[in-house]
Protein backbone atom coordinates (compact mmCIF):
# COMPACT_ATOMS: atom_id res chain seq x y z
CA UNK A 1 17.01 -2.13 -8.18
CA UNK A 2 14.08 -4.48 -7.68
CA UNK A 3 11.02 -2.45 -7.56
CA UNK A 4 7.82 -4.58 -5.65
CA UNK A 5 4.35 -3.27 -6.02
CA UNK A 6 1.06 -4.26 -4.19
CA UNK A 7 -1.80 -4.58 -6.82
CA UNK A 8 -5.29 -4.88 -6.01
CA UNK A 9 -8.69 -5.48 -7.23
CA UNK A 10 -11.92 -4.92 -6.29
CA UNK A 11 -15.61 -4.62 -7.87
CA UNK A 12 -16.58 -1.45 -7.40
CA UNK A 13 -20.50 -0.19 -7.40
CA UNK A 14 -21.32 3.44 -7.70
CA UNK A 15 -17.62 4.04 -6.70
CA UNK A 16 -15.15 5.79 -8.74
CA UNK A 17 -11.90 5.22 -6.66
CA UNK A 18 -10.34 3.68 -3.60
CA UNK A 19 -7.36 5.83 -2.27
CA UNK A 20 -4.49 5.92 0.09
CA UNK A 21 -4.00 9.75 1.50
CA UNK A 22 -0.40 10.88 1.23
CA UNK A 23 0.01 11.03 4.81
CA UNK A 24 -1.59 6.98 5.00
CA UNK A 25 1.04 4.98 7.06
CA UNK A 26 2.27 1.95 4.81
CA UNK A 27 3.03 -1.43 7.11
CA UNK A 28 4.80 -4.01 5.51
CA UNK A 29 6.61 -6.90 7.07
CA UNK A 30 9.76 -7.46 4.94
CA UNK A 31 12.16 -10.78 3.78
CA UNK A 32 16.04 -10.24 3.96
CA UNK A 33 17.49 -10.80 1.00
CA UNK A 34 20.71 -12.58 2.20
CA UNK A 35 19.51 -15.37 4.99
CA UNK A 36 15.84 -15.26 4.01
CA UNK A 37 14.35 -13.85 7.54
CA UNK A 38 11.20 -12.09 7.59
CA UNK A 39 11.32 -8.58 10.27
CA UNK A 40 9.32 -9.97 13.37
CA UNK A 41 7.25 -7.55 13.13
CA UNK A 42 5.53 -5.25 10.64
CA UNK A 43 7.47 -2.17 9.58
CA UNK A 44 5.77 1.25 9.42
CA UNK A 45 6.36 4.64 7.62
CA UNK A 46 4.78 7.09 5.32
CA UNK A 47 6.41 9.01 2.38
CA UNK A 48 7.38 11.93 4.75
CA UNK A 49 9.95 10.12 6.09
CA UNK A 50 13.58 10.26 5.20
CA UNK A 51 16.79 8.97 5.88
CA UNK A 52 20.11 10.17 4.47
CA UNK A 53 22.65 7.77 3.39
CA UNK A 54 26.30 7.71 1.90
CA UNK A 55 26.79 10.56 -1.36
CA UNK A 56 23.59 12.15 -0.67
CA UNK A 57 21.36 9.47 -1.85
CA UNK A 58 17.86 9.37 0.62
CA UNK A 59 15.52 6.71 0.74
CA UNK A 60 12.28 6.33 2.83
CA UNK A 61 13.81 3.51 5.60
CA UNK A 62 16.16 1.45 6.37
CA UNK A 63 16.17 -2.06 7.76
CA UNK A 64 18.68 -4.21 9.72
CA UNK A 65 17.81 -8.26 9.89
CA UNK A 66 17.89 -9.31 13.12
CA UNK A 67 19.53 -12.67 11.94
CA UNK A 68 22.52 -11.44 9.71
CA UNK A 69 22.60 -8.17 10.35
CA UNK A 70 22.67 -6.69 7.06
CA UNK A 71 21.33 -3.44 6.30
CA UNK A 72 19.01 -3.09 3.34
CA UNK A 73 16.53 -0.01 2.50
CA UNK A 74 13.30 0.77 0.82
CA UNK A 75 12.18 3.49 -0.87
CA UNK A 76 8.33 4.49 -1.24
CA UNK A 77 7.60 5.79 -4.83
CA UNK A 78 5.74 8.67 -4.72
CA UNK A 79 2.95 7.63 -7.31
CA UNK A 80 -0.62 7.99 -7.14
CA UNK A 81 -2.11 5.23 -4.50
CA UNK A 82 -5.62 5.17 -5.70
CA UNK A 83 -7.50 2.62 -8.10
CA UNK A 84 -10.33 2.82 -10.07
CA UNK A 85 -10.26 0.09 -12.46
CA UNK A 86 -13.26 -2.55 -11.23
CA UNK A 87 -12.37 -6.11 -11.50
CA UNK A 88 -8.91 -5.65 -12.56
CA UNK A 89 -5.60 -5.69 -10.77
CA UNK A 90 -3.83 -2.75 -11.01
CA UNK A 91 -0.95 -1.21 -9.13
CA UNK A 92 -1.21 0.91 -6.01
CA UNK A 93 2.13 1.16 -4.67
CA UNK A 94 5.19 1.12 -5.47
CA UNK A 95 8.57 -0.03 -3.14
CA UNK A 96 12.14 0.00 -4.43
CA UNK A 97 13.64 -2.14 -2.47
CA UNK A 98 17.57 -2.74 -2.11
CA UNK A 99 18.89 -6.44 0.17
CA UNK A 100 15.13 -6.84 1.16
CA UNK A 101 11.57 -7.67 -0.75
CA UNK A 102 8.16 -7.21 1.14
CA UNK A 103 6.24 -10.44 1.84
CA UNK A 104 2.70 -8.65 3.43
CA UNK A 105 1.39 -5.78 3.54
CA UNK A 106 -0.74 -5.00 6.56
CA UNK A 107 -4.00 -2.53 6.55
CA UNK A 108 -3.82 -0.53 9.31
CA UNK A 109 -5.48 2.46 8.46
CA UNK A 110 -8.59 3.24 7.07
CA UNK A 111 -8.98 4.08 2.70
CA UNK A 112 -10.74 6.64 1.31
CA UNK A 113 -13.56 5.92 -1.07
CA UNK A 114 -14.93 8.03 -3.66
CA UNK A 115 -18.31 8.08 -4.68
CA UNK A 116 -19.54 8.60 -8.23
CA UNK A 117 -20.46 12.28 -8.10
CA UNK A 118 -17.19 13.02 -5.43
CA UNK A 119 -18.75 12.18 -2.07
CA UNK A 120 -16.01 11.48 -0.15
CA UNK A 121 -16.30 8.30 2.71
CA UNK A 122 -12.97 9.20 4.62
CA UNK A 123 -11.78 6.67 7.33
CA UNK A 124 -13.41 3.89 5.62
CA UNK A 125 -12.15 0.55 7.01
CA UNK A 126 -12.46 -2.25 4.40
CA UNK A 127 -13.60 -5.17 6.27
CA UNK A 128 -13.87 -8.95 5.22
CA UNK A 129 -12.76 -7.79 1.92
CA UNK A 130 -16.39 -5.56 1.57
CA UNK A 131 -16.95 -1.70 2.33
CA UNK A 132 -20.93 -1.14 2.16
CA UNK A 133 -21.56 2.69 2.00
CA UNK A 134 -24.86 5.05 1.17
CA UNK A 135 -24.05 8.03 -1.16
CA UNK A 136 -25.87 11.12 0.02
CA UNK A 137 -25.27 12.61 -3.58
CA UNK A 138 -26.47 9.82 -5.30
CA UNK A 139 -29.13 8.67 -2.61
CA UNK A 140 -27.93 5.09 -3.15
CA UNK A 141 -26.03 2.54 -1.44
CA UNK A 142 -22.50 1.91 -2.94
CA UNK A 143 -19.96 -0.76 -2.41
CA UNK A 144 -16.22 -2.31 -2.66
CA UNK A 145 -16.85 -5.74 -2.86
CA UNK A 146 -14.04 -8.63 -3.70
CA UNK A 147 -11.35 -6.21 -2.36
CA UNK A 148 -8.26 -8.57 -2.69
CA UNK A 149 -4.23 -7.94 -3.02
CA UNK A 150 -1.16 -9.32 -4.80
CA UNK A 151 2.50 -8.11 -3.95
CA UNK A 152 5.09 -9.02 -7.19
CA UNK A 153 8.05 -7.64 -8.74
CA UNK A 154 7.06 -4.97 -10.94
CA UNK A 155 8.15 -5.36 -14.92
C-alpha cells in the first residue's frame, strides 16, 4: 500500500539532530481516497496505539469519511523520527496509508533538539520556522533555522 512520508529540512548550527520522542503525538488531517474529503479536523495518535482488524492484521487508526463513509486506516512506521542532515530534505516519518493519504501535518507538540556535544533542549517549540537556543556545553548559541516540510508518496 501507498506509504506517505513527511520530509523536512532545516539549517542546522551547532545542532546535531531534531527529534520526535516515541511517545510525540502525530496530528495529521487526512484526504479520503474515494470522494476526495479532507477529516474536518486534525487526527491525533502516537505509535502506542492500536487497533485490531479482520485476520489479525493491526494498524495504528482507523478513519471513517464523514461524506462517504468509507473506512480507511493508517499505520505509523516505527522508524527513527529524527534528522540530522542540514539543508537537505530527508524523511522523518513514515504513514502507510490504505483508502486515505495525509494532506497536513500539524505541530502540536514541542521537538527535541540536540546539541553538538548531547545537550539536550527538550520541549523545544519551533516557531516561525526558527528555534534559537544557547548550549551550556558548548557555551554558544545554536539554532534551527529554515525549518520547512514536504508530505509525498514515498518511492
Amino acid at each position: 500500500m501507498p506509504v506517505f512520508e513527511v520530509q523536512i529540512r532545516a539549517v542546522l548550527d551547532r545542532v546535531s539532530s531534531v527529534s520526535a520522542p516515541s511517545d510525540y503525538s502525530w496530528s495529521f488531517v487526512f484526504t479520503c481516497g474515494s470522494c476526495g474529503e479532507n477529516t474536518p479536523k486534525p487526527v491525533t495518535f502516537d505509535e502506542s496505539m492500536s487497533v485490531d482488524l479482520i485476520r489479525g492484521a493491526k494498524v495504528t487508526l482507523t478513519i471513517k469519511c464523514k461524506f462517504c463513509e468509507r473506512t480507511s486506516d493508517v499505520t505509523l512506521l516505527v522508524e527513527p523520527h529524527v534528522y540530522s542532515d542540514s539543508g537537505e530534505f530527508k524523511p522523518f516519518v513514515g504513514l502507510d496509508c490504505r483508502g486515505t493519504s495525509p494532506s497536513l501535518w500539524n505541530i502540536i507538540e514541542p521537538l527535541t533538539i540536540e546539541g553538538q556535544r548531547g545537550f539536550i533542549f527538550e520541549d523545544t517549540e519551533i516557531i516561525n520556522q526558527e528555534f534559537f537556543g544557547y548550549d551550556e556545553d558548548l557555551k554558544q548559541e545554536c539554532s534551527v533555522t529554515e525549518f520547512e516540510h514536504v508530505l509525498q508518496r514515498r518511492k
